[in-house]
Protein backbone atom coordinates (compact mmCIF):
# COMPACT_ATOMS: atom_id res chain seq x y z
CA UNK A 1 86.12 112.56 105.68
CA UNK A 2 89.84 111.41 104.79
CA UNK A 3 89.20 108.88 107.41
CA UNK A 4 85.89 107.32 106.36
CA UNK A 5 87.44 107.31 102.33
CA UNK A 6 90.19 104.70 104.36
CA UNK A 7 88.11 102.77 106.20
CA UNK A 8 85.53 102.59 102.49
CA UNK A 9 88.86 101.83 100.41
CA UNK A 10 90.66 99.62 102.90
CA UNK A 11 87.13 97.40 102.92
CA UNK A 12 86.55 97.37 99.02
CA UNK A 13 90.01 96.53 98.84
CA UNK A 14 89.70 93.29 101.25
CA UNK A 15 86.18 92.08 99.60
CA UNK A 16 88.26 92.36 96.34
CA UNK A 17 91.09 90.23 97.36
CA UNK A 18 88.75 87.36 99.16
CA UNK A 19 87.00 87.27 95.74
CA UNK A 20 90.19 87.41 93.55
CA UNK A 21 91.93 84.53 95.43
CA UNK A 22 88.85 82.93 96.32
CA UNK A 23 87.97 82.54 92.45
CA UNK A 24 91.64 81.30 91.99
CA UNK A 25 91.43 78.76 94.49
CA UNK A 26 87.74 77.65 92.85
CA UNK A 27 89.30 77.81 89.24
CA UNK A 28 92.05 75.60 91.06
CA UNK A 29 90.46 73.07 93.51
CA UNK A 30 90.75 69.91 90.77
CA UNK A 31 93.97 70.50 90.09
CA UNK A 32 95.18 71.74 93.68
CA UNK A 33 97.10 68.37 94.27
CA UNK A 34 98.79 69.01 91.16
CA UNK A 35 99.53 72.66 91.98
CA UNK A 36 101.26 72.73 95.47
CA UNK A 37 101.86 76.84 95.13
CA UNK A 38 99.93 79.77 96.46
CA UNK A 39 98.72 80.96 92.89
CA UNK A 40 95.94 83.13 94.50
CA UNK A 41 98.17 85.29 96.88
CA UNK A 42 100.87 85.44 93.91
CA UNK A 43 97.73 86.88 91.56
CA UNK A 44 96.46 88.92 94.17
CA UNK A 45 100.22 90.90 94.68
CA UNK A 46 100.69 90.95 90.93
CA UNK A 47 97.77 92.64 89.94
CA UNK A 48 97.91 95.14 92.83
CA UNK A 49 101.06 95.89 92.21
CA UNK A 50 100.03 97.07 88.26
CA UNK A 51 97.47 98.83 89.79
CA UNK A 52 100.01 100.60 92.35
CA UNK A 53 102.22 101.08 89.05
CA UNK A 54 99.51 103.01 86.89
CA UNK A 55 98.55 104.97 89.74
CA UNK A 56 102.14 106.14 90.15
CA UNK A 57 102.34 106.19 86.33
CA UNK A 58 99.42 108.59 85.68
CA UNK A 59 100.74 110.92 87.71
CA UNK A 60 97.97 110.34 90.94
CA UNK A 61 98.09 113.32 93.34
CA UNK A 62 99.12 112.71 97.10
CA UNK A 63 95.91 112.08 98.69
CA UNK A 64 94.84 109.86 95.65
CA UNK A 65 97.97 108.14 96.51
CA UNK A 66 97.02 107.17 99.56
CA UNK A 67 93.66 106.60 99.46
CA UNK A 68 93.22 104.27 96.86
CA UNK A 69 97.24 103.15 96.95
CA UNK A 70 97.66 102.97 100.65
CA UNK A 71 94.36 102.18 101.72
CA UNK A 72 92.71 100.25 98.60
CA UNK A 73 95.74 98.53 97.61
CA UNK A 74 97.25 98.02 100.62
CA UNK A 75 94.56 96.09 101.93
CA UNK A 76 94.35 94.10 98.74
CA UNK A 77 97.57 93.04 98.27
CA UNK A 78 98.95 91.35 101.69
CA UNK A 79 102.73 90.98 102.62
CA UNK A 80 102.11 88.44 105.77
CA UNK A 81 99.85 85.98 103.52
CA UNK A 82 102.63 85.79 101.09
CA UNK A 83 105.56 85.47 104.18
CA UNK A 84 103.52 82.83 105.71
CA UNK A 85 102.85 80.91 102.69
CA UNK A 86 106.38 81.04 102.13
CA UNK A 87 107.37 79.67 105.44
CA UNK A 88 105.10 77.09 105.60
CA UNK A 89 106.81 74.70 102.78
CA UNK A 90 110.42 76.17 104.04
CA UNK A 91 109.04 74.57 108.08
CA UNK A 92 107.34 71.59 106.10
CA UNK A 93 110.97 70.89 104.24
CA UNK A 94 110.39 72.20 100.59
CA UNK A 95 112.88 74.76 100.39
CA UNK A 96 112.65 74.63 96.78
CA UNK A 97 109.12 75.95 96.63
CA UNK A 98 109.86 78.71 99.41
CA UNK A 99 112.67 79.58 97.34
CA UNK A 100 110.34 79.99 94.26
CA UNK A 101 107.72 81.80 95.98
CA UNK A 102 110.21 84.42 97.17
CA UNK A 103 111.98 84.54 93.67
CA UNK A 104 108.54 85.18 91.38
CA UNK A 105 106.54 87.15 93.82
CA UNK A 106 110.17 89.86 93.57
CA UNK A 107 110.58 89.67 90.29
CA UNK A 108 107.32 89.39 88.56
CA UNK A 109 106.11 91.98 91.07
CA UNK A 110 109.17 94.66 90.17
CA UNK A 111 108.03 94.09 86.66
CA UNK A 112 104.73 94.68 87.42
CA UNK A 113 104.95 97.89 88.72
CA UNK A 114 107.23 98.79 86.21
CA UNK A 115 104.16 97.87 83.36
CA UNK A 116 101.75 98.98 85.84
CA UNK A 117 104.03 102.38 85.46
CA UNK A 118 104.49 102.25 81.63
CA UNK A 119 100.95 101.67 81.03
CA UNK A 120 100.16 105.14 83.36
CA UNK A 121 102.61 106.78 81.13
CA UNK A 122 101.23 106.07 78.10
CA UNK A 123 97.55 106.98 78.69
């Protein structure tokens, strides 16, 4: 049963970040030569990170952990988008946007979690 709640989670989890990002790039597309910067993928991470941050912050039991933190979240939020999109304007010569990629996705993701966390605490 644990294993069919991870497969159900890790798929709700994926629809939801093709729609988040896909809605981002949509809300985007007449300003994307304006906006050279992965806006989706940063939304995506932020949001599941809050989301990782209440869990944590309501005090979620082990296997709620991982089911909807691990398998829900983790399949939401993506690491390797956000390292490729992050090496692509570092190989293409923009260092600068790399840089800034790397430097809000760490930050405004630790403080994130940490409202993500707070919020948890409070309810």
């Amino acid at each position: 049963m644990t294993v069919l709640l991870v497969i159900v989670g890790g798929g709700v989890g994926a629809i939801a970040r093709f729609l988040v990002d896909g809605t981002v790039g949509a809300l985007l597309a007449r300003h994307r030569e304006d906006i050279n910067y992965p806006l989706g993928t940063l939304i995506v991470n932020l949001s599941g990170a809050v989301l990782l941050g209440l869990l944590f912050g309501l005090g979620s039991s082990h296997r709620v952990m991982l089911l909807l933190g691990t398998a829900t979240l983790g399949s939401y939020t993506t690491f390797s988008t956000w390292m490729l999109e992050t090496h692509r304007p570092a190989q293409d010569g923009d260092a600068r946007l790399a840089w800034l990629n790397i430097v809000l996705s760490v930050i405004l993701g630790v403080a994130a979690v940490a409202l993500g966390r707070a919020i948890g605490r409070a309810l």
